[in-house]
Structure formats: C-alpha cells, structure tokens
C-alpha atoms as a PDB file:
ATOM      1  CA  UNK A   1      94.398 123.452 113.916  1.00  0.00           C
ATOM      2  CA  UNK A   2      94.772 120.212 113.489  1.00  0.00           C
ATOM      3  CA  UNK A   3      92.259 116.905 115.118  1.00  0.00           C
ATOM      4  CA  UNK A   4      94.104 116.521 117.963  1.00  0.00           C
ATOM      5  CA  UNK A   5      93.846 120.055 118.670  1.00  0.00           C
ATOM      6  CA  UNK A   6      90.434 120.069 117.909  1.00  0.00           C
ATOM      7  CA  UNK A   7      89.519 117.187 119.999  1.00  0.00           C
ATOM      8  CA  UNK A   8      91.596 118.718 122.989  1.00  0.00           C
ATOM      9  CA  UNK A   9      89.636 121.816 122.867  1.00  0.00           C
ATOM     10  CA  UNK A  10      86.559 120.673 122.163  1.00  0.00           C
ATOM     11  CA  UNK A  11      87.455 118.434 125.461  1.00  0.00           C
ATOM     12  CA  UNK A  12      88.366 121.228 127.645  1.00  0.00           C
ATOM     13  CA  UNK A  13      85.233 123.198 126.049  1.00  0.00           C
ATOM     14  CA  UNK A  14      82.318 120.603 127.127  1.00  0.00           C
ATOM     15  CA  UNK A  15      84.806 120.780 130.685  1.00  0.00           C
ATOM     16  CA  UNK A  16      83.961 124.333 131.163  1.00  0.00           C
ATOM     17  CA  UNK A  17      80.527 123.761 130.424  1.00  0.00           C
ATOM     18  CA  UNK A  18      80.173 121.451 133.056  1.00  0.00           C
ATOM     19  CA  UNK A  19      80.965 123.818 135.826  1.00  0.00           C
ATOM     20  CA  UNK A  20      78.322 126.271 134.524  1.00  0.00           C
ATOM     21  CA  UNK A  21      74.796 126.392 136.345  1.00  0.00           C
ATOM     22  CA  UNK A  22      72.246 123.927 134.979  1.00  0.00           C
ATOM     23  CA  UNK A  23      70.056 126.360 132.756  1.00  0.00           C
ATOM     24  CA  UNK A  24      73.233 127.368 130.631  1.00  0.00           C
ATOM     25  CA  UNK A  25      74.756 124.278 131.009  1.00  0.00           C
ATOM     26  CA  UNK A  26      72.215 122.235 129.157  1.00  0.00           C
ATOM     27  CA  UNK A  27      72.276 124.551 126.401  1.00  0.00           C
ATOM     28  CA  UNK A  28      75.766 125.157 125.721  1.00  0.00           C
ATOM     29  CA  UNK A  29      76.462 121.191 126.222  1.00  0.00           C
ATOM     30  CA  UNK A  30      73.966 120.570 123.631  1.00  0.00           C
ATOM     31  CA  UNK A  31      75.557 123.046 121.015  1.00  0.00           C
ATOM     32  CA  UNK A  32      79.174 121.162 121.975  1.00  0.00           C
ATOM     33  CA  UNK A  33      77.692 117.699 121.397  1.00  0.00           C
ATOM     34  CA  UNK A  34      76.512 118.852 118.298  1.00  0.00           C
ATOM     35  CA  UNK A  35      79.519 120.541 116.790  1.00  0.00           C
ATOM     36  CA  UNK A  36      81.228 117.618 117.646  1.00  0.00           C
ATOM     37  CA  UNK A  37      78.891 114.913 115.614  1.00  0.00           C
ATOM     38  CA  UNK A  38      79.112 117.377 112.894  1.00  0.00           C
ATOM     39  CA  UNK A  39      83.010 117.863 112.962  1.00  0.00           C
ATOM     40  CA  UNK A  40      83.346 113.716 112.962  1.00  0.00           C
ATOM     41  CA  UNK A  41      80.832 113.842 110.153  1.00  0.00           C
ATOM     42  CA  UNK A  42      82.985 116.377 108.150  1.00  0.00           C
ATOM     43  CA  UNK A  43      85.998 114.222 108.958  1.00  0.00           C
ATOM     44  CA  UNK A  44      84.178 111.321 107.499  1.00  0.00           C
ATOM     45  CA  UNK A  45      82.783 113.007 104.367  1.00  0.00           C
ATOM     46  CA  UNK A  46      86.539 114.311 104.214  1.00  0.00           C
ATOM     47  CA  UNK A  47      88.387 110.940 104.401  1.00  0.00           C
ATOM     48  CA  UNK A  48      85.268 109.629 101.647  1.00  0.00           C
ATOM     49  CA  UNK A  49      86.475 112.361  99.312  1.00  0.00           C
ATOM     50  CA  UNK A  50      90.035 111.817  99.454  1.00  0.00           C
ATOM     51  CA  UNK A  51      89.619 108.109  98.944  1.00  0.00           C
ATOM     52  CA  UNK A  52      87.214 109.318  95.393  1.00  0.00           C
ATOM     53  CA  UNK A  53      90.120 111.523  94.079  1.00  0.00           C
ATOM     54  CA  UNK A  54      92.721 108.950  94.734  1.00  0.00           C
ATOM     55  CA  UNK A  55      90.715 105.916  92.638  1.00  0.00           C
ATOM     56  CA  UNK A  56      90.126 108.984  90.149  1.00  0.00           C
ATOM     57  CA  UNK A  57      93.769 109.455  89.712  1.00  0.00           C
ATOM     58  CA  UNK A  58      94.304 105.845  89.519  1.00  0.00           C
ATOM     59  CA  UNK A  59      91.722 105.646  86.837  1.00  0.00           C
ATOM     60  CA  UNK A  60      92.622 108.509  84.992  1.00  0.00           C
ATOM     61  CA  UNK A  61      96.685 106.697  84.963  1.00  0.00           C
ATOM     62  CA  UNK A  62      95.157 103.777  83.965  1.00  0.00           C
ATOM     63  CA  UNK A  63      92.941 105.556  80.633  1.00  0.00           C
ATOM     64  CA  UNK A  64      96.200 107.409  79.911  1.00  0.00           C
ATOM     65  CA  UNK A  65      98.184 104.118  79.622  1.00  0.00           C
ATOM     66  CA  UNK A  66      95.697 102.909  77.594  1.00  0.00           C
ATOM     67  CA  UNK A  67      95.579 106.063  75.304  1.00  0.00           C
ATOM     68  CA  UNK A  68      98.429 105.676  74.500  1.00  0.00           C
ATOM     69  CA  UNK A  69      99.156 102.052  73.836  1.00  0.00           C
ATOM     70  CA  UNK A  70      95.714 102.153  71.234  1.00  0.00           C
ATOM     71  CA  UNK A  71      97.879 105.219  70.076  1.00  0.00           C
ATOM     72  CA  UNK A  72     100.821 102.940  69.440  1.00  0.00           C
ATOM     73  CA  UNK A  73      99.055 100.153  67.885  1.00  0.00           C
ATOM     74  CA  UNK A  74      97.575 102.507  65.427  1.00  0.00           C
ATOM     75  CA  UNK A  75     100.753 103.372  64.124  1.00  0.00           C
ATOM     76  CA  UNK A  76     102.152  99.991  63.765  1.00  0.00           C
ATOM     77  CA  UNK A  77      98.815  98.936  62.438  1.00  0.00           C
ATOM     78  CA  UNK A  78      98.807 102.221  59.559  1.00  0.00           C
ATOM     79  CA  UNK A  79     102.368 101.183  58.525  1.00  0.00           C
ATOM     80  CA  UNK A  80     101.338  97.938  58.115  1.00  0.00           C
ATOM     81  CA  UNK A  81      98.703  98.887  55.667  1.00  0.00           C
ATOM     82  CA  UNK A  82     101.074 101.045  54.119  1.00  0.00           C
ATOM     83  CA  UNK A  83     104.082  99.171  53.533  1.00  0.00           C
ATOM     84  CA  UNK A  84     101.260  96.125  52.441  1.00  0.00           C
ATOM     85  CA  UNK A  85      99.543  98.845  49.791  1.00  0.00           C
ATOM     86  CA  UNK A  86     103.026  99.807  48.850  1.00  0.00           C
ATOM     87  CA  UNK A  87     103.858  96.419  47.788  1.00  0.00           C
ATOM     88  CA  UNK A  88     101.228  95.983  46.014  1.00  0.00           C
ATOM     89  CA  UNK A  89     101.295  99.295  43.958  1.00  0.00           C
ATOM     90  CA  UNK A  90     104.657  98.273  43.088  1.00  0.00           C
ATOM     91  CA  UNK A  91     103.507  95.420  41.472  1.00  0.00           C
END
C-alpha cells in the first residue's frame, strides 16, 4: 500500500467513524487520529533515514577516492625513494 492509499483509507476510515453513535465514535476517532500522527511520524523518521544513508554513501565515495589516490601517491612516492637509493648504491 502505498501513501496515497493509506491516506485514502485512513480518510474513508475516520468517515465511517463519523456516522457511528457518539460513545464509539469518540473512541474509535481517537485511535484514527492517532494512527495517523504516528504514520506521518514514521514517514518523517523514514524520509530522515533515507537522507542519512544517502550522505553515508556519498561519504563513503568520497573516503574511497581518497583511499585510493593516498594509495597512488605511495607508489610514486616508494619508487621515488627507490630509484633515488638506487642511484646512489650505484655510486
């Protein structure tokens, strides 16, 4: 079910309970209300979480990039040192 779906039903729901006599209606209206703060809450805490894991995919890119360029430079920077201790072993 999808949030339009929801929201429909949950509309046509708290509809119903309108037509019901006071003493259930209260009650039942009540426990619709609620569900419905909770299920916008949930959407919230949802949409929150999605926007964490996509800056922690971003940052995770961003450490692997950076990996692998310190990676890189390494290399250059160890045959540096070896081609400059070659030289002067040579000598």
């Amino acid at each position: 079910m999808n949030e339009q779906e929801f929201q429909q039903k949950l509309g046509e729901l708290i509809a119903q309970i309108g037509d019901l006599p006071p003493e259930e209606k209260d009650k039942l209206e009540h426990l619709a209300l609620e569900t419905q703060a909770r299920h916008e809450r949930m959407r919230k805490t949802i949409s929150s979480l999605q926007e964490s894991l996509d800056y922690l995919r971003l940052s995770v890119k961003y450490l692997v990039f950076d990996l692998e360029a310190t990676r890189r430079e390494n290399e250059h920077l160890r045959r540096l040192i070896e081609t400059q201790n070659g030289g002067e072993q040579g000598e």
